[in-house]
N, C-alpha and C. Protein backbone atom coordinates (compact mmCIF):
# COMPACT_ATOMS: atom_id res chain seq x y z
N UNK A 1 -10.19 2.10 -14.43
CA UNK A 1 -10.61 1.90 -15.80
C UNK A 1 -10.60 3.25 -16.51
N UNK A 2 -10.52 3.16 -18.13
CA UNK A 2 -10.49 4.37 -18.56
C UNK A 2 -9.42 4.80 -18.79
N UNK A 3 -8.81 6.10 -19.07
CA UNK A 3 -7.38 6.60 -19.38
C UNK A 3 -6.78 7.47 -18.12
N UNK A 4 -7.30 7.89 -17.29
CA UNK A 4 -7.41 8.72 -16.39
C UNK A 4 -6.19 7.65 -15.24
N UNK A 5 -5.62 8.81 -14.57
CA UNK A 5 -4.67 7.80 -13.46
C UNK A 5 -5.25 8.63 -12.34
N UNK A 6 -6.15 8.40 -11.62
CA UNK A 6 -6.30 8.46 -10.24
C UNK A 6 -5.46 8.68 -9.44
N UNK A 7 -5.71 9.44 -8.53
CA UNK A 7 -4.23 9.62 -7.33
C UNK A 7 -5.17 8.49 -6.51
N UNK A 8 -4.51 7.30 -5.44
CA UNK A 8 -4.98 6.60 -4.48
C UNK A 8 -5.44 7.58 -3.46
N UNK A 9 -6.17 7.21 -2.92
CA UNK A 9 -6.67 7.66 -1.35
C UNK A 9 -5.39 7.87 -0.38
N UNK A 10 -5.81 9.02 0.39
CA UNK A 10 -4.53 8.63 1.72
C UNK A 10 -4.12 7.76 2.17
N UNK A 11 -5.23 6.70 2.71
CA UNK A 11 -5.08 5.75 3.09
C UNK A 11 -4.58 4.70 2.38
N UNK A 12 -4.59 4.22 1.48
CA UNK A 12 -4.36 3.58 0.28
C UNK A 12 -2.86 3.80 0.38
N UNK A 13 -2.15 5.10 -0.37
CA UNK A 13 -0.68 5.30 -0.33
C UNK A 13 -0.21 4.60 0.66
N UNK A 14 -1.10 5.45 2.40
CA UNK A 14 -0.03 4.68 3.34
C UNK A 14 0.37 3.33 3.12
N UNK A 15 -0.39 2.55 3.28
CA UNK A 15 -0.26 1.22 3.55
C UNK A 15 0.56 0.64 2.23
N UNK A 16 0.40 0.81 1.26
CA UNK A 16 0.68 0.71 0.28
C UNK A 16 2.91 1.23 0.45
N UNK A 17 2.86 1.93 1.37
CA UNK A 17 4.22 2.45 1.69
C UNK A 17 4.73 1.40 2.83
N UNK A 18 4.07 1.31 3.99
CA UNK A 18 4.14 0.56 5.18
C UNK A 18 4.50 -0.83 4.39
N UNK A 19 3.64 -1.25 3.81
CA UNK A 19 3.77 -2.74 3.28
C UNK A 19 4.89 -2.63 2.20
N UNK A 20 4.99 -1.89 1.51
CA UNK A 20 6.38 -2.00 0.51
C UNK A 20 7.62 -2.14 1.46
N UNK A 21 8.03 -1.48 2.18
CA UNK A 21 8.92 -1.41 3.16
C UNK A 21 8.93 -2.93 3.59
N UNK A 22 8.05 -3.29 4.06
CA UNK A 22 8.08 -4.86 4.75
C UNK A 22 8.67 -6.12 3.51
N UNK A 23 7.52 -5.45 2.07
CA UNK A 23 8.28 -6.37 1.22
C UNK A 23 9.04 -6.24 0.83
N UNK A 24 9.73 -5.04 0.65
CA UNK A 24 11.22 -5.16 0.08
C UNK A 24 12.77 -5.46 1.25
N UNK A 25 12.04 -5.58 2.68
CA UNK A 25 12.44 -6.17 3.75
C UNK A 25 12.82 -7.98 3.32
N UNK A 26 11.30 -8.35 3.12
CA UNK A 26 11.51 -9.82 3.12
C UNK A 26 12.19 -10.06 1.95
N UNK A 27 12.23 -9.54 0.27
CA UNK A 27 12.83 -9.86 -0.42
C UNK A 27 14.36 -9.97 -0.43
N UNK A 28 14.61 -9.15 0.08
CA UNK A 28 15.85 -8.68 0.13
C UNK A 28 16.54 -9.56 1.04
N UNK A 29 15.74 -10.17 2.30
CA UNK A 29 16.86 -11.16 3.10
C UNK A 29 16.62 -12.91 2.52
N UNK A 30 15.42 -13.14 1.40
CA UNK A 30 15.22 -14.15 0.83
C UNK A 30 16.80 -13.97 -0.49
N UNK A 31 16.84 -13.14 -0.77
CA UNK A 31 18.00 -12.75 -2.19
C UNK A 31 19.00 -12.80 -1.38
N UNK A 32 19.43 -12.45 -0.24
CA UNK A 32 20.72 -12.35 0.89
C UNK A 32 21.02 -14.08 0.95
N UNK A 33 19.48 -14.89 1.46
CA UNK A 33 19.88 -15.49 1.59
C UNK A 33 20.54 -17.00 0.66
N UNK A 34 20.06 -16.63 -0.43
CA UNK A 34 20.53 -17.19 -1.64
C UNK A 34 22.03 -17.28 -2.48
N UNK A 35 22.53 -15.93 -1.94
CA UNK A 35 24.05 -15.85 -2.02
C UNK A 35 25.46 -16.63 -2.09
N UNK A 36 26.20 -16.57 -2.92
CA UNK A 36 26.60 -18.00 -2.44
C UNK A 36 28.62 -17.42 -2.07
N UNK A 37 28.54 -15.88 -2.27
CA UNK A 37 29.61 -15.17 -2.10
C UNK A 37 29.61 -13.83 -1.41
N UNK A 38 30.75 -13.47 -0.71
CA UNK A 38 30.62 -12.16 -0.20
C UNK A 38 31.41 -10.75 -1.25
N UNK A 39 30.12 -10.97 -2.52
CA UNK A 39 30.28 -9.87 -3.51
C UNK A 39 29.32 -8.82 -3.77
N UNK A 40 29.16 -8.36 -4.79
CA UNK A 40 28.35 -7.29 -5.03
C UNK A 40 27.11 -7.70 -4.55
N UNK A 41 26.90 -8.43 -5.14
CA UNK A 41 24.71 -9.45 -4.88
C UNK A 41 24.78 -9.09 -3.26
N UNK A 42 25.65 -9.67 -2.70
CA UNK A 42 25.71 -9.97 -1.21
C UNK A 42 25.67 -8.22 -0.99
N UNK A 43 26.55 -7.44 -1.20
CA UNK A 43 26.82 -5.79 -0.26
C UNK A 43 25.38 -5.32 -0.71
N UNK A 44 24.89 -5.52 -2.14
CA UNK A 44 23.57 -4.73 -2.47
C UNK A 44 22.59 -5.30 -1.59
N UNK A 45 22.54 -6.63 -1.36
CA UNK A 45 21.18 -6.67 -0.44
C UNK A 45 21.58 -6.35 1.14
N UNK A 46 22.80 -6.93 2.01
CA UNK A 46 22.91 -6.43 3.06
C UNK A 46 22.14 -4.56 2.58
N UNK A 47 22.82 -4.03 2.24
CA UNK A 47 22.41 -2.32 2.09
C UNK A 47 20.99 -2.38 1.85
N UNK A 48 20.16 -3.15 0.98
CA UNK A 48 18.75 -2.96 0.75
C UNK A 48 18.24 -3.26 2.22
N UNK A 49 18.54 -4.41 2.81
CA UNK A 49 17.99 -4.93 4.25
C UNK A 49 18.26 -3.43 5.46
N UNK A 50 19.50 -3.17 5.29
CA UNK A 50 19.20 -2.20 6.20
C UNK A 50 18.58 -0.90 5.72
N UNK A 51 18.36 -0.51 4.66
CA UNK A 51 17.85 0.66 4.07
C UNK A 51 16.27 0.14 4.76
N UNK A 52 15.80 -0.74 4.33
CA UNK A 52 14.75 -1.56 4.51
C UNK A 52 14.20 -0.80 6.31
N UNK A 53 15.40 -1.24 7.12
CA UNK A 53 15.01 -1.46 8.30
C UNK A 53 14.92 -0.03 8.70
N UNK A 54 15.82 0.50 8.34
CA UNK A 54 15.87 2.11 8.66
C UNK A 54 14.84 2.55 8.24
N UNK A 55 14.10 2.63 7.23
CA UNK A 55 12.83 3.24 6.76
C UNK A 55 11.45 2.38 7.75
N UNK A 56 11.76 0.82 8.16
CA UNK A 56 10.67 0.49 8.84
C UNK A 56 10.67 1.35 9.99
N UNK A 57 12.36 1.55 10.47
CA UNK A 57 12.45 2.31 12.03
C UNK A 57 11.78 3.74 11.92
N UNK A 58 11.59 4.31 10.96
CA UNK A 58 11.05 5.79 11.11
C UNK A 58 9.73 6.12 10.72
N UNK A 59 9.02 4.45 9.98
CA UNK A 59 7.88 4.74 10.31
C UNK A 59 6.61 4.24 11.63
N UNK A 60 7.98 3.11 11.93
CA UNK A 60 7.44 3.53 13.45
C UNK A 60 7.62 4.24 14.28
N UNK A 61 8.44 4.84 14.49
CA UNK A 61 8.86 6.15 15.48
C UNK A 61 7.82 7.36 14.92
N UNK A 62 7.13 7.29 13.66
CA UNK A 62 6.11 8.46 12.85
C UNK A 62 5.02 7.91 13.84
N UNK A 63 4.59 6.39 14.02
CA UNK A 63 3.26 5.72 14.45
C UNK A 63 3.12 6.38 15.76
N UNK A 64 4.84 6.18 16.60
CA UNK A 64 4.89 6.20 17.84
C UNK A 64 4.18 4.97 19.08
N UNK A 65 4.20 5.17 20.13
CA UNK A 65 3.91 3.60 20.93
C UNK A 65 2.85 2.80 20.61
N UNK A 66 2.00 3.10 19.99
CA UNK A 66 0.54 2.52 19.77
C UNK A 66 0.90 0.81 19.01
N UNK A 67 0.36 0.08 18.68
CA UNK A 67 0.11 -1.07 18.80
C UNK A 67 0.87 -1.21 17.04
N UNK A 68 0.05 -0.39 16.24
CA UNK A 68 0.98 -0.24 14.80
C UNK A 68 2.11 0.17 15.22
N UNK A 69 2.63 1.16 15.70
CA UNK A 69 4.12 1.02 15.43
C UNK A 69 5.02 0.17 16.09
N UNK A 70 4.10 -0.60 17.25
CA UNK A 70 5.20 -1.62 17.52
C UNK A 70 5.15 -2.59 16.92
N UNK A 71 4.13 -3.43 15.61
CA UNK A 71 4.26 -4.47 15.31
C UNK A 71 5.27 -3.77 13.87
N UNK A 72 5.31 -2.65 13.60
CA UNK A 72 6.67 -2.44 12.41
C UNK A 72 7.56 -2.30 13.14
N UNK A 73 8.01 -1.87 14.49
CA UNK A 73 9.36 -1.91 15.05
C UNK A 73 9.62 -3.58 14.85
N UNK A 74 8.83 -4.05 15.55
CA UNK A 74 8.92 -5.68 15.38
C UNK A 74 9.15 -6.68 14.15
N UNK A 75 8.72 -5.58 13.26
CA UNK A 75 9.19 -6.76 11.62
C UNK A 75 10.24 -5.99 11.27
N UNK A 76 11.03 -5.07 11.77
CA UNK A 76 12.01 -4.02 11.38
C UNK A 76 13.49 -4.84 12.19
N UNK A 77 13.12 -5.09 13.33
CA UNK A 77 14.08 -5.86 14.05
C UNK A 77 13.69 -7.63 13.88
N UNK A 78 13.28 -8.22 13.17
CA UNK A 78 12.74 -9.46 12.78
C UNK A 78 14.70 -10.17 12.30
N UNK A 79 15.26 -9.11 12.12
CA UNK A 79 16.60 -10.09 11.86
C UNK A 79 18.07 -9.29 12.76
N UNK A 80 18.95 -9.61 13.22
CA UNK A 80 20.00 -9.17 13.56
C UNK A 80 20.87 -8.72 12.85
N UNK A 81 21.68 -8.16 13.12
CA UNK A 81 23.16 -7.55 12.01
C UNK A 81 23.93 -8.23 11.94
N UNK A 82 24.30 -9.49 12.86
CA UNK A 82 25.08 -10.65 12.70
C UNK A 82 24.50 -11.56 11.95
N UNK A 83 23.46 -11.65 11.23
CA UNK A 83 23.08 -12.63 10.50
C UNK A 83 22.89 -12.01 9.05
N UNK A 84 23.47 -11.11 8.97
CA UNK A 84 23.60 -10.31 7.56
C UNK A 84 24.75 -10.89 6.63
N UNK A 85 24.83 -12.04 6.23
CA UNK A 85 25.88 -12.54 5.83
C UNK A 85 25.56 -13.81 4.91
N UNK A 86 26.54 -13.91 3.37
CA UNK A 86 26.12 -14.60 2.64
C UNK A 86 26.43 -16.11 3.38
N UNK A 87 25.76 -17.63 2.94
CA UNK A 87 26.02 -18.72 3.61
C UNK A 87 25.03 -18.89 5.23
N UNK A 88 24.23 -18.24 5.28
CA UNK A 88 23.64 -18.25 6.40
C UNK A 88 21.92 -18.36 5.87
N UNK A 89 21.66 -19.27 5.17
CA UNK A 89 20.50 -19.38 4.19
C UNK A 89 19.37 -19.29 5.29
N UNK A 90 19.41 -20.45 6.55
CA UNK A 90 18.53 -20.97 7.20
C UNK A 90 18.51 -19.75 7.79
N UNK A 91 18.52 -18.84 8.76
CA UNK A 91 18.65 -17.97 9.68
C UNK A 91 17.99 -16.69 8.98
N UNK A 92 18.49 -16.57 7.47
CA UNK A 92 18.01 -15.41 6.66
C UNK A 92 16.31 -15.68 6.46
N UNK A 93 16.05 -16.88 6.21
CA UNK A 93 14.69 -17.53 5.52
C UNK A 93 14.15 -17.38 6.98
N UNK A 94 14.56 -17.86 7.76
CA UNK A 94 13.82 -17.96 9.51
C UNK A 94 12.72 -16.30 9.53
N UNK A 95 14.34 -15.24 9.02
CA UNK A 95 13.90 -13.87 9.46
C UNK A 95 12.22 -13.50 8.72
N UNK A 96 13.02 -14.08 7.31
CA UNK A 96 11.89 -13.67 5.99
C UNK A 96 10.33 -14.40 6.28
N UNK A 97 10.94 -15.49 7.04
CA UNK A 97 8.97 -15.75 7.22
C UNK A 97 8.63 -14.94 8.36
N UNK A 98 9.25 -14.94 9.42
CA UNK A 98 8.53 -13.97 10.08
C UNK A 98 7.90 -12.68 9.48
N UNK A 99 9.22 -11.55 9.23
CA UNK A 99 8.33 -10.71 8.30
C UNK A 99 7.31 -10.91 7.58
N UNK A 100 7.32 -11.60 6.75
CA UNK A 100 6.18 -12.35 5.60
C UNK A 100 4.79 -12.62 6.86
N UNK A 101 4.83 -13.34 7.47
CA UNK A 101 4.04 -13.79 8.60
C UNK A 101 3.18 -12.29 9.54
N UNK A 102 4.10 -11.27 9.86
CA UNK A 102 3.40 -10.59 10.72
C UNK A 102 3.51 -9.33 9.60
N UNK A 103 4.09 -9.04 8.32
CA UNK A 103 3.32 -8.36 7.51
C UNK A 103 2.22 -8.58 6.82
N UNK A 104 1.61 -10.02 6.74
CA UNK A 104 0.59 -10.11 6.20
C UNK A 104 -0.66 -9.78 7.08
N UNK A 105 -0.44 -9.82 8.38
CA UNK A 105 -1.16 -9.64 9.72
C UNK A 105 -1.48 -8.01 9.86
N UNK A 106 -0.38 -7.42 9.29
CA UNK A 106 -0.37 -6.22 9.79
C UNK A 106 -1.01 -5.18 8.32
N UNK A 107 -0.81 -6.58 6.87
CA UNK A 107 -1.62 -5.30 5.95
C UNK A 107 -3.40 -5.91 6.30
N UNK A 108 -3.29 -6.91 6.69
CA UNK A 108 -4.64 -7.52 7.06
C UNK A 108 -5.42 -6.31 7.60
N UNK A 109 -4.64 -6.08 8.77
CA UNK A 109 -5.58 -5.02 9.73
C UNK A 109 -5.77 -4.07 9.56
N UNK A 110 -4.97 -3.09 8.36
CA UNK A 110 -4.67 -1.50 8.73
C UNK A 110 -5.49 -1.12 6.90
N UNK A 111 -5.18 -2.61 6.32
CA UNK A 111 -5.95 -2.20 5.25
C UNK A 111 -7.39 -1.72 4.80
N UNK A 112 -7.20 -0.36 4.07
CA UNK A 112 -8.28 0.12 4.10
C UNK A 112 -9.00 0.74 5.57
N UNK A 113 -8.16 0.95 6.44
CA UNK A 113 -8.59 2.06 7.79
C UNK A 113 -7.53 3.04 7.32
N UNK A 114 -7.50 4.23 8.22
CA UNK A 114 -7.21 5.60 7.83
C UNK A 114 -6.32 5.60 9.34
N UNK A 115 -5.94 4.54 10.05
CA UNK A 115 -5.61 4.44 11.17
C UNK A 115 -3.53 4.94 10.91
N UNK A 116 -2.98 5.05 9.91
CA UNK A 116 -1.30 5.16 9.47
C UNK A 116 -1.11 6.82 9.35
N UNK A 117 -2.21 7.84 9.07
CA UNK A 117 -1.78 8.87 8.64
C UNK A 117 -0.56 9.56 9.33
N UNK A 118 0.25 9.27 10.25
CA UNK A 118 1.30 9.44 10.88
C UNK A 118 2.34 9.49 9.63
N UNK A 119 2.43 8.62 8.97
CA UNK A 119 3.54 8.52 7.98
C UNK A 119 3.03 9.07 6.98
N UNK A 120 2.55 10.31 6.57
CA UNK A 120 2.10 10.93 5.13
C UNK A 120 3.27 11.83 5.32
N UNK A 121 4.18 12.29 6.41
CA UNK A 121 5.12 12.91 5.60
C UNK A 121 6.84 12.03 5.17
N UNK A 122 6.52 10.67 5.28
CA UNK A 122 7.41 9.82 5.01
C UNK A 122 7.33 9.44 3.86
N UNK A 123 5.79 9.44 3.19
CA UNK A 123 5.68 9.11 1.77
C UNK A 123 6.19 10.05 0.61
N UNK A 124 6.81 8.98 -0.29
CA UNK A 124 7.98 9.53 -1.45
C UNK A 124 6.54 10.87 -2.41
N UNK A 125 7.06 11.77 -2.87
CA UNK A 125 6.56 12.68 -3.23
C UNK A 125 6.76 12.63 -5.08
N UNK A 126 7.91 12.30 -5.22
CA UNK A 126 8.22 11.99 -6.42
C UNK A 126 7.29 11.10 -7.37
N UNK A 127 7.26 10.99 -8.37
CA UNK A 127 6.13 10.39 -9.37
C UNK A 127 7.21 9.95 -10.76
N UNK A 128 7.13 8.59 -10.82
CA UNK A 128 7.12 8.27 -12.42
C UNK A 128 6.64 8.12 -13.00
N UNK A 129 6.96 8.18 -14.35
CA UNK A 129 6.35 7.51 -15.59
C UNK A 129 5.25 8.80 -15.71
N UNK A 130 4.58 8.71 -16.93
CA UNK A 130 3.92 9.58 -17.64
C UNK A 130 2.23 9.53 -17.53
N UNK A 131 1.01 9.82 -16.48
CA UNK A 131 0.45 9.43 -17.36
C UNK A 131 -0.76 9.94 -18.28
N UNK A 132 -1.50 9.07 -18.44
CA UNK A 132 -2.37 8.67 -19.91
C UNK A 132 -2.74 10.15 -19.92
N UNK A 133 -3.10 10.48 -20.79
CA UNK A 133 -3.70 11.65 -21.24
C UNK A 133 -5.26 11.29 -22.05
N UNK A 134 -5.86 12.17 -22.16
CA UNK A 134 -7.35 12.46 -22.43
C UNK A 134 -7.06 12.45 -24.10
């Protein structure tokens, strides 16, 4: 409230990073799987899905073996590279609830603990937009 923009808490960013990753995971193979050609729509989301996965893969490899980073290795590999393909609706949606399913599990738990700081040097540094002034 007020004019003031707050920076979030550490904790806050993380998860807030962890879980973007997951959703722009599931969006992206729900939009894949909607496709109805192998054109632009189709190459931009294959590329978002794996951008997606590559960023889930390094913030679990940041977590390392502990119980968080294997349930993001696990929604990171939630789909194959052979099923990256427009016309494959059922298989894409299969992937997307899972993700959807064990990311909601996983902002459930970590939300609001301080348990992610592993990935503070994965978080984007950059800032948009302007803000409010006094």
């Amino acid at each position: 409230r007020g004019n003031a923009n707050k920076e979030a808490p550490a904790g806050r960013r993380q998860i807030l990073y962890v879980v973007g990753q997951m959703a722009d995971l599931w969006g992206s193979l729900k939009a894949l799987g909607t496709a109805k050609a192998d054109g632009a729509f189709a190459t931009a989301m294959k590329t978002r899905i794996t951008n997606a996965q590559a960023a889930l893969g390094k913030i679990a490899e940041a977590l390392g073996e502990g119980e968080a980073g294997a349930a993001v290795k696990e929604i990171a590999g939630s789909v194959a590279a052979d099923a990256l393909k427009h016309g494959n609706a059922e298989a894409l949606d299969a992937a997307a609830a899972v993700v959807e399913k064990k990311g909601k599990a996983f902002a459930a738990k970590y939300e609001g603990k301080d348990a992610l700081g592993k990935v503070d040097s994965l978080l984007p540094t950059a800032r948009q937009g302007t803000p409010f002034a006094k």
